[in-house]
C-alpha atoms as a PDB file:
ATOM      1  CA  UNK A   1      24.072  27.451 -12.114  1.00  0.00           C
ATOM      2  CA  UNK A   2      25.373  27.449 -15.578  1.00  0.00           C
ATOM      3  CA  UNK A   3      22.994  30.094 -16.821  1.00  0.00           C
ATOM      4  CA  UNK A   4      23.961  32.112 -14.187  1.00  0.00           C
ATOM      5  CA  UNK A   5      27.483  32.420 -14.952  1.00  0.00           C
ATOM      6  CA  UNK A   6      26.420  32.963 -18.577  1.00  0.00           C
ATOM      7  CA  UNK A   7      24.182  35.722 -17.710  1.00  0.00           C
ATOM      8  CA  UNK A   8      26.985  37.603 -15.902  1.00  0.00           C
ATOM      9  CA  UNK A   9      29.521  37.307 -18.074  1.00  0.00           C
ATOM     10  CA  UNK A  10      30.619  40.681 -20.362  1.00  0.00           C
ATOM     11  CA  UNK A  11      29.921  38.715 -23.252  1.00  0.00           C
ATOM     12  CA  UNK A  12      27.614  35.393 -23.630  1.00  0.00           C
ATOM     13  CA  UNK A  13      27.169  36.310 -27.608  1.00  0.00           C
ATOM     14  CA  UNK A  14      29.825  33.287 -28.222  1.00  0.00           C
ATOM     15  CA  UNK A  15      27.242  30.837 -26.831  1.00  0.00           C
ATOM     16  CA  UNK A  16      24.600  29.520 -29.171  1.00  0.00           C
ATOM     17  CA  UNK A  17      21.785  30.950 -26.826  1.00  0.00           C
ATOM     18  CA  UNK A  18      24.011  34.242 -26.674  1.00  0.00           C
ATOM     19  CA  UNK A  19      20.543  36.183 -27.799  1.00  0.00           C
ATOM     20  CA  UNK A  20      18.333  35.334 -25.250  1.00  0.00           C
ATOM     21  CA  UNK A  21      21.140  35.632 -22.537  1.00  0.00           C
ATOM     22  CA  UNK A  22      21.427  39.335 -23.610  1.00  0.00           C
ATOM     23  CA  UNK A  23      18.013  39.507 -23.644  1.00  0.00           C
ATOM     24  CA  UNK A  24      18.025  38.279 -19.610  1.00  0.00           C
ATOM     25  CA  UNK A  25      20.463  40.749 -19.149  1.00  0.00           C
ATOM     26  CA  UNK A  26      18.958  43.593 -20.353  1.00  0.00           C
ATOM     27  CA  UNK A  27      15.765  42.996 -18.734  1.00  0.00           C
ATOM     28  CA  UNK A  28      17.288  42.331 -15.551  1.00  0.00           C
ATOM     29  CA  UNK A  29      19.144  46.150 -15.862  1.00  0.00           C
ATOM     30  CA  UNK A  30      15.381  47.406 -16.580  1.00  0.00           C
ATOM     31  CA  UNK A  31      14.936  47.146 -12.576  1.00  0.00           C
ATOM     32  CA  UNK A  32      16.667  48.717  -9.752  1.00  0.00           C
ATOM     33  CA  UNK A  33      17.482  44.933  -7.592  1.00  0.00           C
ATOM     34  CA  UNK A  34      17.112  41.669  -8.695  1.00  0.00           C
ATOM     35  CA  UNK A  35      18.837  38.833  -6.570  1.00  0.00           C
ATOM     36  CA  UNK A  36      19.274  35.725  -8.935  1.00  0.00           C
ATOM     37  CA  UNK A  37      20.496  33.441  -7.297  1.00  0.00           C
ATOM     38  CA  UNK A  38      20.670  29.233  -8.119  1.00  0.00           C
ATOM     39  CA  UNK A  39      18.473  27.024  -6.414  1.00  0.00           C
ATOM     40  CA  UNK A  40      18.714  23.434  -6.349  1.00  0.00           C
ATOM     41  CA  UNK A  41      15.915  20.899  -8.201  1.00  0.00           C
ATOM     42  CA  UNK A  42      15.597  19.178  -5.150  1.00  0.00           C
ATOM     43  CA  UNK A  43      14.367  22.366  -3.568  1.00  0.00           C
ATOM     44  CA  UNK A  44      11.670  23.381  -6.338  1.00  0.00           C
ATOM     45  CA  UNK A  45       9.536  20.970  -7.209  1.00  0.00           C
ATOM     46  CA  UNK A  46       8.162  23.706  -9.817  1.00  0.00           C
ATOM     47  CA  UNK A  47      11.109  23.566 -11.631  1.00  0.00           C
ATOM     48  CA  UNK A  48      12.038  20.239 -11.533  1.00  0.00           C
ATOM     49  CA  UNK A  49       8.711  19.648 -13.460  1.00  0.00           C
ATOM     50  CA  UNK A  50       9.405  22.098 -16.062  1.00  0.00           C
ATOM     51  CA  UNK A  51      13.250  21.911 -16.054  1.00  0.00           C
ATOM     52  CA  UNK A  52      12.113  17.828 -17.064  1.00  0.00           C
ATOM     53  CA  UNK A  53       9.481  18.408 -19.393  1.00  0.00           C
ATOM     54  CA  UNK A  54      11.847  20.335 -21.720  1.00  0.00           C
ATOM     55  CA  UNK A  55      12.515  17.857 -24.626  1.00  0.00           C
ATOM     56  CA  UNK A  56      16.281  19.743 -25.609  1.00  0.00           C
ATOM     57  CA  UNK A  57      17.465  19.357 -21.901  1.00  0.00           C
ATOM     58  CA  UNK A  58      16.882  15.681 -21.904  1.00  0.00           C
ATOM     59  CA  UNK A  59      19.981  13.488 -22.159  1.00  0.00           C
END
């Protein structure tokens, strides 16, 4: 959910992944609709996996 509201803010530049953000963004403007929208962990099992396997996200 974060990255969400990062993504659609005017300006994410202040945030240490600011880059890559703007980088979402302007690949997201290269096509006419794209819903993003959050989905839980508990409903993708997909990302769950990944979203755990990333050593930087781990707490």
């Amino acid at each position: 959910m974060v990255i969400l509201q990062l993504i659609s803010k005017n300006s994410p530049s202040y945030h240490p992944l600011g880059n890559i953000l703007l980088d979402c963004r302007s690949v997201i403007e290269e096509f006419e609709a794209v819903p993003i929208k959050h989905i839980y962990r508990e409903a993708s099992q997909c990302a769950d996996a990944l979203a755990n396997d990333v050593p930087f996200l781990a707490r």
